[in-house]
PDBML (XML) file of the C-alpha atoms, coordinates in Angstrom:
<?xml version="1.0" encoding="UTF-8" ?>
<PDBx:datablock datablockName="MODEL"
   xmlns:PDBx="http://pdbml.pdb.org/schema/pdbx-v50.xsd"
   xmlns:xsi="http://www.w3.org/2001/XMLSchema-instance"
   xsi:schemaLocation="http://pdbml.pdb.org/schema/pdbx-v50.xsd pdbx-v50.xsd">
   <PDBx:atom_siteCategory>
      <PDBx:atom_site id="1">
         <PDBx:B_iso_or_equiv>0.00</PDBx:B_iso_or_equiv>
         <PDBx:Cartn_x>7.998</PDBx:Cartn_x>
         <PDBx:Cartn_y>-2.949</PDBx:Cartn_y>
         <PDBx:Cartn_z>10.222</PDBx:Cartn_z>
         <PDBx:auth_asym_id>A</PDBx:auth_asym_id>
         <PDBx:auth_atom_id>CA</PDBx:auth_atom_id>
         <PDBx:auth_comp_id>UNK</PDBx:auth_comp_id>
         <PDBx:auth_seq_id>1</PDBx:auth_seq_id>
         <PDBx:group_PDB>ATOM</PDBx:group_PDB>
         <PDBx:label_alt_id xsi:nil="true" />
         <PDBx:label_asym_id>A</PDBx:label_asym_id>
         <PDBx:label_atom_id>CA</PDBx:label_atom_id>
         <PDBx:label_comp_id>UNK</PDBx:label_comp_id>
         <PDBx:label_entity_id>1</PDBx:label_entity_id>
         <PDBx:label_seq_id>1</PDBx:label_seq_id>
         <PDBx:occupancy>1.00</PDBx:occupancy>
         <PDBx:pdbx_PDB_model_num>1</PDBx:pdbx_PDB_model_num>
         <PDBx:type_symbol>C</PDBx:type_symbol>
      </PDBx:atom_site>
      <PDBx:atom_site id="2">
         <PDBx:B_iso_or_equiv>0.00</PDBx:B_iso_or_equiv>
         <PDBx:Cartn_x>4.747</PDBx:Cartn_x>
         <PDBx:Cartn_y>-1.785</PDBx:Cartn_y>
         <PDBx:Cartn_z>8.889</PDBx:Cartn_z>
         <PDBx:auth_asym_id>A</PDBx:auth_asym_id>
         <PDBx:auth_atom_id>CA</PDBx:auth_atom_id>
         <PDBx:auth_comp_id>UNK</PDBx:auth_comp_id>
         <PDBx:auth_seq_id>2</PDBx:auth_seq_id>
         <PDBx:group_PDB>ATOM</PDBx:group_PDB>
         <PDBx:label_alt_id xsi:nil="true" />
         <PDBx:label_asym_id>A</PDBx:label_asym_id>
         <PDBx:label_atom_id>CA</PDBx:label_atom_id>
         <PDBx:label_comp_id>UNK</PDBx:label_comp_id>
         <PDBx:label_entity_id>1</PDBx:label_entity_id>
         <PDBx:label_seq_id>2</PDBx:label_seq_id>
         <PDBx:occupancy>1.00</PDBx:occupancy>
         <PDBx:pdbx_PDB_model_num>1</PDBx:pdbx_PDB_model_num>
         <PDBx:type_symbol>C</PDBx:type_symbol>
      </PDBx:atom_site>
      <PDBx:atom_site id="3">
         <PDBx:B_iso_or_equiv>0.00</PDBx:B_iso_or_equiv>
         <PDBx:Cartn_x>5.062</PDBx:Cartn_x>
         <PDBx:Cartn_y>1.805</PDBx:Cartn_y>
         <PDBx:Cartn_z>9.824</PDBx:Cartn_z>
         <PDBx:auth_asym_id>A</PDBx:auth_asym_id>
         <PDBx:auth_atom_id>CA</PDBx:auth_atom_id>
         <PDBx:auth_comp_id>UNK</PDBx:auth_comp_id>
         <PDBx:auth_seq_id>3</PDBx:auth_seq_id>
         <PDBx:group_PDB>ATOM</PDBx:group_PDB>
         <PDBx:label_alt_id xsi:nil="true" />
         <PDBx:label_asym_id>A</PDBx:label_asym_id>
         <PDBx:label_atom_id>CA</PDBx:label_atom_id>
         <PDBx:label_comp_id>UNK</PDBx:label_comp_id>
         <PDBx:label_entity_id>1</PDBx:label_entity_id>
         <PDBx:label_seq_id>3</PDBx:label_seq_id>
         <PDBx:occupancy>1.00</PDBx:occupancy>
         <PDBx:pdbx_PDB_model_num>1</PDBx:pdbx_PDB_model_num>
         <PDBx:type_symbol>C</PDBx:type_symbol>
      </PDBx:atom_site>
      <PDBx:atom_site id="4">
         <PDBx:B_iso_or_equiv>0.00</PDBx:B_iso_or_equiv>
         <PDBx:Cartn_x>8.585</PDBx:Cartn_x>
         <PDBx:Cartn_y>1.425</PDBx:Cartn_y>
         <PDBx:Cartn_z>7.846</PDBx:Cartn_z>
         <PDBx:auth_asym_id>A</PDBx:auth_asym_id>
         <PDBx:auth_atom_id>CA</PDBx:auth_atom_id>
         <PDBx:auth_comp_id>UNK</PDBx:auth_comp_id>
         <PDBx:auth_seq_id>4</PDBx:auth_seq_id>
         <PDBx:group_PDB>ATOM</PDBx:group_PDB>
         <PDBx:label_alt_id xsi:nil="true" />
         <PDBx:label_asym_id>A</PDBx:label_asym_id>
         <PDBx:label_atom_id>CA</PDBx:label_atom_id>
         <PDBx:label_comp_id>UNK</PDBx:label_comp_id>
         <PDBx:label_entity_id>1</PDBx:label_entity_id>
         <PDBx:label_seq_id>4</PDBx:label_seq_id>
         <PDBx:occupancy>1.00</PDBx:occupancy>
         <PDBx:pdbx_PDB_model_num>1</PDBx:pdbx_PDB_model_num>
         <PDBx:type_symbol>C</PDBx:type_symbol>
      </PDBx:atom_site>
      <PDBx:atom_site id="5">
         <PDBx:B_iso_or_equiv>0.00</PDBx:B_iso_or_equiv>
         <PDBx:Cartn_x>6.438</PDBx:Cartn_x>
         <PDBx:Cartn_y>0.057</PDBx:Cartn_y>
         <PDBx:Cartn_z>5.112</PDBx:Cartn_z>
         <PDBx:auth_asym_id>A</PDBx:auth_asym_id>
         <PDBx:auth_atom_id>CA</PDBx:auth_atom_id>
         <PDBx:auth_comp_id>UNK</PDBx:auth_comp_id>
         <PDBx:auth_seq_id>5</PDBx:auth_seq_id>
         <PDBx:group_PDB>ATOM</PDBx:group_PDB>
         <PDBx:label_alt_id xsi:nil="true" />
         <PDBx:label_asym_id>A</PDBx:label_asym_id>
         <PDBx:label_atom_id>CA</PDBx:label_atom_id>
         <PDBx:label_comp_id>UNK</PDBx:label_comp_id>
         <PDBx:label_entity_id>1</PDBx:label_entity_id>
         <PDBx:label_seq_id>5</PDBx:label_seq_id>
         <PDBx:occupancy>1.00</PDBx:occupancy>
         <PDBx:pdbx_PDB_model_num>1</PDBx:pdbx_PDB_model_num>
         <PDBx:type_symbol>C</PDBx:type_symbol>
      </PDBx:atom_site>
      <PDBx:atom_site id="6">
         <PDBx:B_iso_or_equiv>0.00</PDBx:B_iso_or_equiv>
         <PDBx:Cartn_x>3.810</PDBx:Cartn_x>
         <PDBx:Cartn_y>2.488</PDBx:Cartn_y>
         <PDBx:Cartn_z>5.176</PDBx:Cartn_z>
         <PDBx:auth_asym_id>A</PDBx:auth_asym_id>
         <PDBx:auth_atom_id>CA</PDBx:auth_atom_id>
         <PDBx:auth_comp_id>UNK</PDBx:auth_comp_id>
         <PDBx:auth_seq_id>6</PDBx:auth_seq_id>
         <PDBx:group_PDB>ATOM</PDBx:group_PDB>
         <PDBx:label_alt_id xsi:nil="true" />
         <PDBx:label_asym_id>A</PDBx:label_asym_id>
         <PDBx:label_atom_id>CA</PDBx:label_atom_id>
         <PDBx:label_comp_id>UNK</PDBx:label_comp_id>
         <PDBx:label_entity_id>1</PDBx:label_entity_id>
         <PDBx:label_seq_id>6</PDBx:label_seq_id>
         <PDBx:occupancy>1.00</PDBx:occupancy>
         <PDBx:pdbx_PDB_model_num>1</PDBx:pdbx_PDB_model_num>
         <PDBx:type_symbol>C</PDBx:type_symbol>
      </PDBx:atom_site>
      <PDBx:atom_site id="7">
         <PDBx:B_iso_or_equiv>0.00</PDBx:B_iso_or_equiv>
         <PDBx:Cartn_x>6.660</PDBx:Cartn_x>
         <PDBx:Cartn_y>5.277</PDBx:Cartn_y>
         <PDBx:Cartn_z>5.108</PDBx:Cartn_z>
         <PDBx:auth_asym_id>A</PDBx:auth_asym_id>
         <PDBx:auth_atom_id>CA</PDBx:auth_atom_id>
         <PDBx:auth_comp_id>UNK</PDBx:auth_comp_id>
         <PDBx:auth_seq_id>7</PDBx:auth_seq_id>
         <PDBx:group_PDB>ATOM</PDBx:group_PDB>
         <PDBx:label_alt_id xsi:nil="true" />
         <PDBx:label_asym_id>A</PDBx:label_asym_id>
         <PDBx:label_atom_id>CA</PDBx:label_atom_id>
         <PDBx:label_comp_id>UNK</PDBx:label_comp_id>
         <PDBx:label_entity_id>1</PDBx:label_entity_id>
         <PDBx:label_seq_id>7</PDBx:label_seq_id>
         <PDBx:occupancy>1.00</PDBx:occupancy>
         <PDBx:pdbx_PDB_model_num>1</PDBx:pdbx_PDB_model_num>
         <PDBx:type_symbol>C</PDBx:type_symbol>
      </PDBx:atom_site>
      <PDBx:atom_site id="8">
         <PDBx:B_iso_or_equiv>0.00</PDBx:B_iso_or_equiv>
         <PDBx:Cartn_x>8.694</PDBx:Cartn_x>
         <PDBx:Cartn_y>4.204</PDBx:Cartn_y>
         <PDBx:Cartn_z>2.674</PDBx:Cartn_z>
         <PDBx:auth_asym_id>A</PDBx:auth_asym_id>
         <PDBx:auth_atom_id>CA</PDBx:auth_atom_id>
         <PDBx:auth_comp_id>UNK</PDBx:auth_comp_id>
         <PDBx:auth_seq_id>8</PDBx:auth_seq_id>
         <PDBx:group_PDB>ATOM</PDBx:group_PDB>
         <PDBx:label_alt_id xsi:nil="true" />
         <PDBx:label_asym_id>A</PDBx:label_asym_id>
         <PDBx:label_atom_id>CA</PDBx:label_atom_id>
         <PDBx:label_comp_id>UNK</PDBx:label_comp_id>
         <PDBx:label_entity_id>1</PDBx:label_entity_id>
         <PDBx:label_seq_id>8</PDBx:label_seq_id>
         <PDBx:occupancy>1.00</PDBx:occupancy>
         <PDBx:pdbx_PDB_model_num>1</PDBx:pdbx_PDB_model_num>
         <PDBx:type_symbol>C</PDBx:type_symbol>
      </PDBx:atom_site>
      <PDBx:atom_site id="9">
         <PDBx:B_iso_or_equiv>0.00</PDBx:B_iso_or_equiv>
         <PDBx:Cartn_x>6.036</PDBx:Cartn_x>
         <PDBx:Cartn_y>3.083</PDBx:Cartn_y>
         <PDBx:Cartn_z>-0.067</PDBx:Cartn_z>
         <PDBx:auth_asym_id>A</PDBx:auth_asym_id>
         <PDBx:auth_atom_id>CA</PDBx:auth_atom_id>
         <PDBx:auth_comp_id>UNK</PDBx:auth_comp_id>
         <PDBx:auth_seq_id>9</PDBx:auth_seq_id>
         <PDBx:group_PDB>ATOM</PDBx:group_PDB>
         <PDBx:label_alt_id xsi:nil="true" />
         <PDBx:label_asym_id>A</PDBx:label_asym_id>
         <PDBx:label_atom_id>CA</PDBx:label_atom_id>
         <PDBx:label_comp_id>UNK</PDBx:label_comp_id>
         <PDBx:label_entity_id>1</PDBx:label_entity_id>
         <PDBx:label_seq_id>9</PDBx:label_seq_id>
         <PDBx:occupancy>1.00</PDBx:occupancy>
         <PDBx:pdbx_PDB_model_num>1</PDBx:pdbx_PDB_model_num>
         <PDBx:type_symbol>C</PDBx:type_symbol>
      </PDBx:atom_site>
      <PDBx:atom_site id="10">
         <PDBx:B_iso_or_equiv>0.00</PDBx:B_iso_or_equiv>
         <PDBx:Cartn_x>5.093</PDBx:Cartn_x>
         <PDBx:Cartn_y>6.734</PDBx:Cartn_y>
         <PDBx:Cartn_z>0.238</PDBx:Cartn_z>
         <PDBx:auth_asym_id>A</PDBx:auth_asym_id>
         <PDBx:auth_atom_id>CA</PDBx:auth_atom_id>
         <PDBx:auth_comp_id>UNK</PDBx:auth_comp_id>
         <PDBx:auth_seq_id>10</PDBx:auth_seq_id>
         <PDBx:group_PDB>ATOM</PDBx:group_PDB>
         <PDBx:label_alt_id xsi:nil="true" />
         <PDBx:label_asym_id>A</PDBx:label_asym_id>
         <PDBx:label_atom_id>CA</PDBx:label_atom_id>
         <PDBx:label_comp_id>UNK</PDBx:label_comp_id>
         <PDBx:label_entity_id>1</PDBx:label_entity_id>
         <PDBx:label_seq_id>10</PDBx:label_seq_id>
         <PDBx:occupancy>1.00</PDBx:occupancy>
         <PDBx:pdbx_PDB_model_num>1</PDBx:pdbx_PDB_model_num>
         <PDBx:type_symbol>C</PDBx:type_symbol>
      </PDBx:atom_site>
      <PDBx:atom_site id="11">
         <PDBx:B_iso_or_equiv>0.00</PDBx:B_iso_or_equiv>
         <PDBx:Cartn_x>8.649</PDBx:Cartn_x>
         <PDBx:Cartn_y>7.744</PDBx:Cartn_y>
         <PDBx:Cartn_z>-0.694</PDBx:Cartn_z>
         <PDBx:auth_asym_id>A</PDBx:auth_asym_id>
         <PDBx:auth_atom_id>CA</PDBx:auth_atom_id>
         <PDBx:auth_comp_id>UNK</PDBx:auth_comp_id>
         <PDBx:auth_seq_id>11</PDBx:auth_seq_id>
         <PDBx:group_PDB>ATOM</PDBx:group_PDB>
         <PDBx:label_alt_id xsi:nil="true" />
         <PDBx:label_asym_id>A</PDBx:label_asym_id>
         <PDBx:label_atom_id>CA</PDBx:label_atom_id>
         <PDBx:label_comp_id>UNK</PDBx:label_comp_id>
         <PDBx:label_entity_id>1</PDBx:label_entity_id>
         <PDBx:label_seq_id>11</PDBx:label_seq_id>
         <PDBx:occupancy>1.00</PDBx:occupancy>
         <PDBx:pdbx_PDB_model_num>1</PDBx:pdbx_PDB_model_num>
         <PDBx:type_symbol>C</PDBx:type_symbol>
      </PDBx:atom_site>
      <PDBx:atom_site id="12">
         <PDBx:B_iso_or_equiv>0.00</PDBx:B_iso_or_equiv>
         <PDBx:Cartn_x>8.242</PDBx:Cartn_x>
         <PDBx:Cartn_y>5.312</PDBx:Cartn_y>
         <PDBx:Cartn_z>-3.586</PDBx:Cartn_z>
         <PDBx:auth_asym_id>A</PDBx:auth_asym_id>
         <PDBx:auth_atom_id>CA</PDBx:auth_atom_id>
         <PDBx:auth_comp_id>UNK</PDBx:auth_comp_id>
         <PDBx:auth_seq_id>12</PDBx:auth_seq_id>
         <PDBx:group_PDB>ATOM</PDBx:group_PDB>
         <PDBx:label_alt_id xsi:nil="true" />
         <PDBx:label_asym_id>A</PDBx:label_asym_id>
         <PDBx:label_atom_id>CA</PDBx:label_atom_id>
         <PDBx:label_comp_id>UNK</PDBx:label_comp_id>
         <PDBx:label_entity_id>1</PDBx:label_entity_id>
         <PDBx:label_seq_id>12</PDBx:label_seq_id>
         <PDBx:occupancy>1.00</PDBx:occupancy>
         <PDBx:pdbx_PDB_model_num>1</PDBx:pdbx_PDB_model_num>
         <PDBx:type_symbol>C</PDBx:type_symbol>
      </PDBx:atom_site>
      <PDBx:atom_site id="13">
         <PDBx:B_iso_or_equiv>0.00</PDBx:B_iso_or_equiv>
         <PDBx:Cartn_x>4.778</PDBx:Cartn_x>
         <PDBx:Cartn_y>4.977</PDBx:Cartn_y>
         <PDBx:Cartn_z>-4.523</PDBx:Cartn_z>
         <PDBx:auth_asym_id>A</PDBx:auth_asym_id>
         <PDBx:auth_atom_id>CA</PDBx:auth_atom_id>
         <PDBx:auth_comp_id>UNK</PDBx:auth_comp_id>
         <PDBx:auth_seq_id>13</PDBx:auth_seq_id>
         <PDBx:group_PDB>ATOM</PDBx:group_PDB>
         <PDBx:label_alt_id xsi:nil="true" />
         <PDBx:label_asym_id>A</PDBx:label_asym_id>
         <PDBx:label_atom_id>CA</PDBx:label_atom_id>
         <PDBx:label_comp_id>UNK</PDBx:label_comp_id>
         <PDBx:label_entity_id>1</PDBx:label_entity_id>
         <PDBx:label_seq_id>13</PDBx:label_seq_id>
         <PDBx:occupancy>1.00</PDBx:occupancy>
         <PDBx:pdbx_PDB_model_num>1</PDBx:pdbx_PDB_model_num>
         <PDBx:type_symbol>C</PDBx:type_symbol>
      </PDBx:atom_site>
      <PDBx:atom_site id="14">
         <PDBx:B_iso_or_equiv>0.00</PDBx:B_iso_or_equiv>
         <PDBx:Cartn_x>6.221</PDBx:Cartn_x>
         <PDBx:Cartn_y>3.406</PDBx:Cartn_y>
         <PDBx:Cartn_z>-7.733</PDBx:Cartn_z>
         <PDBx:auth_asym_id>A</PDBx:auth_asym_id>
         <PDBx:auth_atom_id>CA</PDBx:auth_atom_id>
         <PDBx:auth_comp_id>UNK</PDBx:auth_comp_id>
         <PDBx:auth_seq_id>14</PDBx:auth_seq_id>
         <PDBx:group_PDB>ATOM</PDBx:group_PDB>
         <PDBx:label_alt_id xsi:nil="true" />
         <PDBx:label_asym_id>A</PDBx:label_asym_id>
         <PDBx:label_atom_id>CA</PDBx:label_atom_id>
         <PDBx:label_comp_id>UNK</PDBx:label_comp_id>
         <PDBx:label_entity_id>1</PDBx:label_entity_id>
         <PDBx:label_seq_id>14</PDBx:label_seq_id>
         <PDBx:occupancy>1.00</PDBx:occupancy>
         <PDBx:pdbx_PDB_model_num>1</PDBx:pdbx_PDB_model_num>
         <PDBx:type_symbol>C</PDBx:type_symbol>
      </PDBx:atom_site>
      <PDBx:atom_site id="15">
         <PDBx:B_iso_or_equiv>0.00</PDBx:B_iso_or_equiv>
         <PDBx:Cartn_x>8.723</PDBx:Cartn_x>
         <PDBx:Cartn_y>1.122</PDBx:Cartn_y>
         <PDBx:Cartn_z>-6.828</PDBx:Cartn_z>
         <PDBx:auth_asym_id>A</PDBx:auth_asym_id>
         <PDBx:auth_atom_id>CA</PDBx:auth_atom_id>
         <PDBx:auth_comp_id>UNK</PDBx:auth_comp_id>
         <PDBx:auth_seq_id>15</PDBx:auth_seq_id>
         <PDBx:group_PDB>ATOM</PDBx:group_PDB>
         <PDBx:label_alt_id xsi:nil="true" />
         <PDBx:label_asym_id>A</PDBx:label_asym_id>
         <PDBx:label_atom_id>CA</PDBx:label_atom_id>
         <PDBx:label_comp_id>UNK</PDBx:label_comp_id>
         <PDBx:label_entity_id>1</PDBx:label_entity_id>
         <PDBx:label_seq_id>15</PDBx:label_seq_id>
         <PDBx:occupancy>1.00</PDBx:occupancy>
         <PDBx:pdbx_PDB_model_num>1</PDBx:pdbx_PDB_model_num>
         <PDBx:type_symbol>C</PDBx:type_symbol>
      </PDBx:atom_site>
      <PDBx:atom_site id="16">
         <PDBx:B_iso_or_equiv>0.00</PDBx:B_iso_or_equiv>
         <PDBx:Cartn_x>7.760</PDBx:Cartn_x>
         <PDBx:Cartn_y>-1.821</PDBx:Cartn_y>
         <PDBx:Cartn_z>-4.554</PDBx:Cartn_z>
         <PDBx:auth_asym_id>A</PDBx:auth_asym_id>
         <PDBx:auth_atom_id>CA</PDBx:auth_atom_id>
         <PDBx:auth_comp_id>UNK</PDBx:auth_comp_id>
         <PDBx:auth_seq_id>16</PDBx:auth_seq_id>
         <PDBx:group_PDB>ATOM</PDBx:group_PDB>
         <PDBx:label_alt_id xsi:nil="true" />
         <PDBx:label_asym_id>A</PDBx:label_asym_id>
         <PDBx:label_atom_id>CA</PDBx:label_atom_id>
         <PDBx:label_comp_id>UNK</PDBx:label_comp_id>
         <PDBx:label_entity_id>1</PDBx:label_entity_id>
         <PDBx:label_seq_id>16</PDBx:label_seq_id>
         <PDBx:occupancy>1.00</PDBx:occupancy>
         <PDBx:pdbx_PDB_model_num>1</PDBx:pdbx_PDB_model_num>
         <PDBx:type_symbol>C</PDBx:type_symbol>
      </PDBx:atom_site>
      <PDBx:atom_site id="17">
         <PDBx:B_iso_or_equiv>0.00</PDBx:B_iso_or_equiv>
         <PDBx:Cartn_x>10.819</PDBx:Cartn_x>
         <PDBx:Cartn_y>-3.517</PDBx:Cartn_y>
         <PDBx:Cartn_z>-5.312</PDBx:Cartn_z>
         <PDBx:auth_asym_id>A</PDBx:auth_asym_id>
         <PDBx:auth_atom_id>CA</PDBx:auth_atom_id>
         <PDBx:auth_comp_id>UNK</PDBx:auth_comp_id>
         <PDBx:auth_seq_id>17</PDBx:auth_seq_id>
         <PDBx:group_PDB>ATOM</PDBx:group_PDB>
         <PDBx:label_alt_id xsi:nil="true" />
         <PDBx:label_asym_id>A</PDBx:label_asym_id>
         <PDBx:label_atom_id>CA</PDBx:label_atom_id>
         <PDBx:label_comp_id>UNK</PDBx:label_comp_id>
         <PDBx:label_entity_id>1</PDBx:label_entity_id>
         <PDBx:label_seq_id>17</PDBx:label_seq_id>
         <PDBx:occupancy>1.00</PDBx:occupancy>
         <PDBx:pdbx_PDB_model_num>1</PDBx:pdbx_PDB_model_num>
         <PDBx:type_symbol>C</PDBx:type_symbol>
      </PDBx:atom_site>
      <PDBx:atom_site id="18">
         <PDBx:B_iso_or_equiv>0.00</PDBx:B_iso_or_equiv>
         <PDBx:Cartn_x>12.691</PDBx:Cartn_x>
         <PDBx:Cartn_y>-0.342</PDBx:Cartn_y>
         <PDBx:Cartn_z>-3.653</PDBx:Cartn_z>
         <PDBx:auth_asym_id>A</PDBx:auth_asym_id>
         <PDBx:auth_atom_id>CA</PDBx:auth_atom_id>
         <PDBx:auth_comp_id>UNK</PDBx:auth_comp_id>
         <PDBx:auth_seq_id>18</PDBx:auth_seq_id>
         <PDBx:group_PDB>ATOM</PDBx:group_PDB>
         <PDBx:label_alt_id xsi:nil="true" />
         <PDBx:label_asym_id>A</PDBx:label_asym_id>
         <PDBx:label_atom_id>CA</PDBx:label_atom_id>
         <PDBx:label_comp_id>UNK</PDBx:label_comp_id>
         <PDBx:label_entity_id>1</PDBx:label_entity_id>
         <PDBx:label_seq_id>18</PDBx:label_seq_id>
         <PDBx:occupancy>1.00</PDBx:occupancy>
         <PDBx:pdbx_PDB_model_num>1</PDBx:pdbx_PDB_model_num>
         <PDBx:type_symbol>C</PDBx:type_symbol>
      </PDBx:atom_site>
      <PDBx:atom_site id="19">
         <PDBx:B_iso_or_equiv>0.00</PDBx:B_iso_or_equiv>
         <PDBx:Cartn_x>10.409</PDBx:Cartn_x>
         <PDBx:Cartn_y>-1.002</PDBx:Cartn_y>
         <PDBx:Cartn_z>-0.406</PDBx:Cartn_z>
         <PDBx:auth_asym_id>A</PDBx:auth_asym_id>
         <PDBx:auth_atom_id>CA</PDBx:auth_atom_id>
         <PDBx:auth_comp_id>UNK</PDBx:auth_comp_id>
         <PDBx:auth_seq_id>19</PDBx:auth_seq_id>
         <PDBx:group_PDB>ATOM</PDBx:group_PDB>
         <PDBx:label_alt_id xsi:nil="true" />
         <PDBx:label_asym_id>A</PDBx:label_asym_id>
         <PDBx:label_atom_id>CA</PDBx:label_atom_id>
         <PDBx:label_comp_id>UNK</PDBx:label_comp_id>
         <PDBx:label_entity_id>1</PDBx:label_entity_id>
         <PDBx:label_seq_id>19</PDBx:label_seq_id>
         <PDBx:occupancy>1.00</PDBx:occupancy>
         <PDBx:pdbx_PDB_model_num>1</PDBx:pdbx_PDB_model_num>
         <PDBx:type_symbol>C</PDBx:type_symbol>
      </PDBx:atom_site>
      <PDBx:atom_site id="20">
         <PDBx:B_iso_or_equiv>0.00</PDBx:B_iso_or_equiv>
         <PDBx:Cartn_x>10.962</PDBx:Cartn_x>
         <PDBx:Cartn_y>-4.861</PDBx:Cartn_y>
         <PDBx:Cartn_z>-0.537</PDBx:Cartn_z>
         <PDBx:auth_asym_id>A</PDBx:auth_asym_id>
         <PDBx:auth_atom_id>CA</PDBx:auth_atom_id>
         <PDBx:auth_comp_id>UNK</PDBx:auth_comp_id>
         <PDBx:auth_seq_id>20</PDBx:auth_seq_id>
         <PDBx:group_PDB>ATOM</PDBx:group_PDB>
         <PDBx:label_alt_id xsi:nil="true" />
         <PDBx:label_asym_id>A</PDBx:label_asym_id>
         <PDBx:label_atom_id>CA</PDBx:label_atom_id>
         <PDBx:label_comp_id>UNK</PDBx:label_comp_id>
         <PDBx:label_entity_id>1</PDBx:label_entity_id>
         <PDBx:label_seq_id>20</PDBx:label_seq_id>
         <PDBx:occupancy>1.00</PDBx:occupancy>
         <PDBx:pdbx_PDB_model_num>1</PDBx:pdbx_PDB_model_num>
         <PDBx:type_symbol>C</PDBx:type_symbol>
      </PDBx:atom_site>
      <PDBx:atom_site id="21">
         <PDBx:B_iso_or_equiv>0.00</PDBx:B_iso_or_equiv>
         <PDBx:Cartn_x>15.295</PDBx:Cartn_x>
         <PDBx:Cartn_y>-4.143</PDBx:Cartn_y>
         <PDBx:Cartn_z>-0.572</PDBx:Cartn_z>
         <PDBx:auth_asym_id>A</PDBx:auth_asym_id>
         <PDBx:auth_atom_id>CA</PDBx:auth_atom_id>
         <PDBx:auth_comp_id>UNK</PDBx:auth_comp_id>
         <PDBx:auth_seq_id>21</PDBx:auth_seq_id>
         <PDBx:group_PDB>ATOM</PDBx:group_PDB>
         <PDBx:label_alt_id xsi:nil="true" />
         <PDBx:label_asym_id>A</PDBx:label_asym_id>
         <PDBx:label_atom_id>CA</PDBx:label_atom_id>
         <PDBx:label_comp_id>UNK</PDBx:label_comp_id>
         <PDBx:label_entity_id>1</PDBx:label_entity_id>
         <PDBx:label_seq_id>21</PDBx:label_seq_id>
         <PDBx:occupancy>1.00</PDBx:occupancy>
         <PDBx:pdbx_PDB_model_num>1</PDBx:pdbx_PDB_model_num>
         <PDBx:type_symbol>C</PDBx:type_symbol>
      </PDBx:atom_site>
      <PDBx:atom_site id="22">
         <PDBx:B_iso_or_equiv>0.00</PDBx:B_iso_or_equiv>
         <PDBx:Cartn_x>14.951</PDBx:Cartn_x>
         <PDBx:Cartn_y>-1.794</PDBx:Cartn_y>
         <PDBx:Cartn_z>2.465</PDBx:Cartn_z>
         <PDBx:auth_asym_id>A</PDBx:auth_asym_id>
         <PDBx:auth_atom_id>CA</PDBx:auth_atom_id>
         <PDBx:auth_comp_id>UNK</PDBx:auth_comp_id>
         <PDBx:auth_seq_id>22</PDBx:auth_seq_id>
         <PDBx:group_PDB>ATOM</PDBx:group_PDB>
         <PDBx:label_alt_id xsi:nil="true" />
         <PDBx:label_asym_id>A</PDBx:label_asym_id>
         <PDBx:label_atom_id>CA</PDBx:label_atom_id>
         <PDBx:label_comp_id>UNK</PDBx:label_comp_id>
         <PDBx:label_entity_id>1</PDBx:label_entity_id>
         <PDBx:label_seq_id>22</PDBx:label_seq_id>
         <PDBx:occupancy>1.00</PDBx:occupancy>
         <PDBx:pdbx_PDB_model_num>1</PDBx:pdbx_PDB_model_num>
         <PDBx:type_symbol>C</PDBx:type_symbol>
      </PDBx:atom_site>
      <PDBx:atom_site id="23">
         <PDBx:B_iso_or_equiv>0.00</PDBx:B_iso_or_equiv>
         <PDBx:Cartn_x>12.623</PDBx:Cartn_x>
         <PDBx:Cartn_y>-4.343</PDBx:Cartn_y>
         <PDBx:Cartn_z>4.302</PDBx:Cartn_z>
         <PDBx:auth_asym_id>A</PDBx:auth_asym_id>
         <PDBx:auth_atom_id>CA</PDBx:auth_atom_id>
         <PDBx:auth_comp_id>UNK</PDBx:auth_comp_id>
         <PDBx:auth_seq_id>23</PDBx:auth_seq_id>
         <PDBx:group_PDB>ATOM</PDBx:group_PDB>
         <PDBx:label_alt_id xsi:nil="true" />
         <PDBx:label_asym_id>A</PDBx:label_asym_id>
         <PDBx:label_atom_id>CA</PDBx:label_atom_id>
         <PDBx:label_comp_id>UNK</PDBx:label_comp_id>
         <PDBx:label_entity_id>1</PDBx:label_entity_id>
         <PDBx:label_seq_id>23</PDBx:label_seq_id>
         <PDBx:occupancy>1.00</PDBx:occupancy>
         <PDBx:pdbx_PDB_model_num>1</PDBx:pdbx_PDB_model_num>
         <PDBx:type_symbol>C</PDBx:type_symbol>
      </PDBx:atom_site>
      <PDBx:atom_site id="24">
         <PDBx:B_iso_or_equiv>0.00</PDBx:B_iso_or_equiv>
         <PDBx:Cartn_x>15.000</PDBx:Cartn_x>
         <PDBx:Cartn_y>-7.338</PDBx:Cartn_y>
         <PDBx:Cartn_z>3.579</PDBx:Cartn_z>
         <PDBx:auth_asym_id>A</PDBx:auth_asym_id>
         <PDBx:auth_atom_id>CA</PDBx:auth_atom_id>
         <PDBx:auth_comp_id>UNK</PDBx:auth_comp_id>
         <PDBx:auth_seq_id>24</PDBx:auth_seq_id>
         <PDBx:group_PDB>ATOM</PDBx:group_PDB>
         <PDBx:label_alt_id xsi:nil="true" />
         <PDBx:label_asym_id>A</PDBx:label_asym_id>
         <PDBx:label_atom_id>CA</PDBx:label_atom_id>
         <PDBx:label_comp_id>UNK</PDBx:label_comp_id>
         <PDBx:label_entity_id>1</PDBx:label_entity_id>
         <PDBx:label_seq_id>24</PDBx:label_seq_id>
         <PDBx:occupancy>1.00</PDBx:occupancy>
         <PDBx:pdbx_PDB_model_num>1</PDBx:pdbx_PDB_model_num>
         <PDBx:type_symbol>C</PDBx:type_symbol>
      </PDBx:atom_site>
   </PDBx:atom_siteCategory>
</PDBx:datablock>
């Protein structure tokens, strides 16, 4: 989960809400 995180707020270093979908 927080490699996923760590990945994916890289792919959207703008858009925590993006990051927050994909972890729900």
């Amino acid at each position: 989960a927080i490699a996923d995180t760590l990945a994916w707020s890289r792919e959207t270093p703008g858009d925590w809400r993006a990051v927050w979908k994909r972890l729900e």
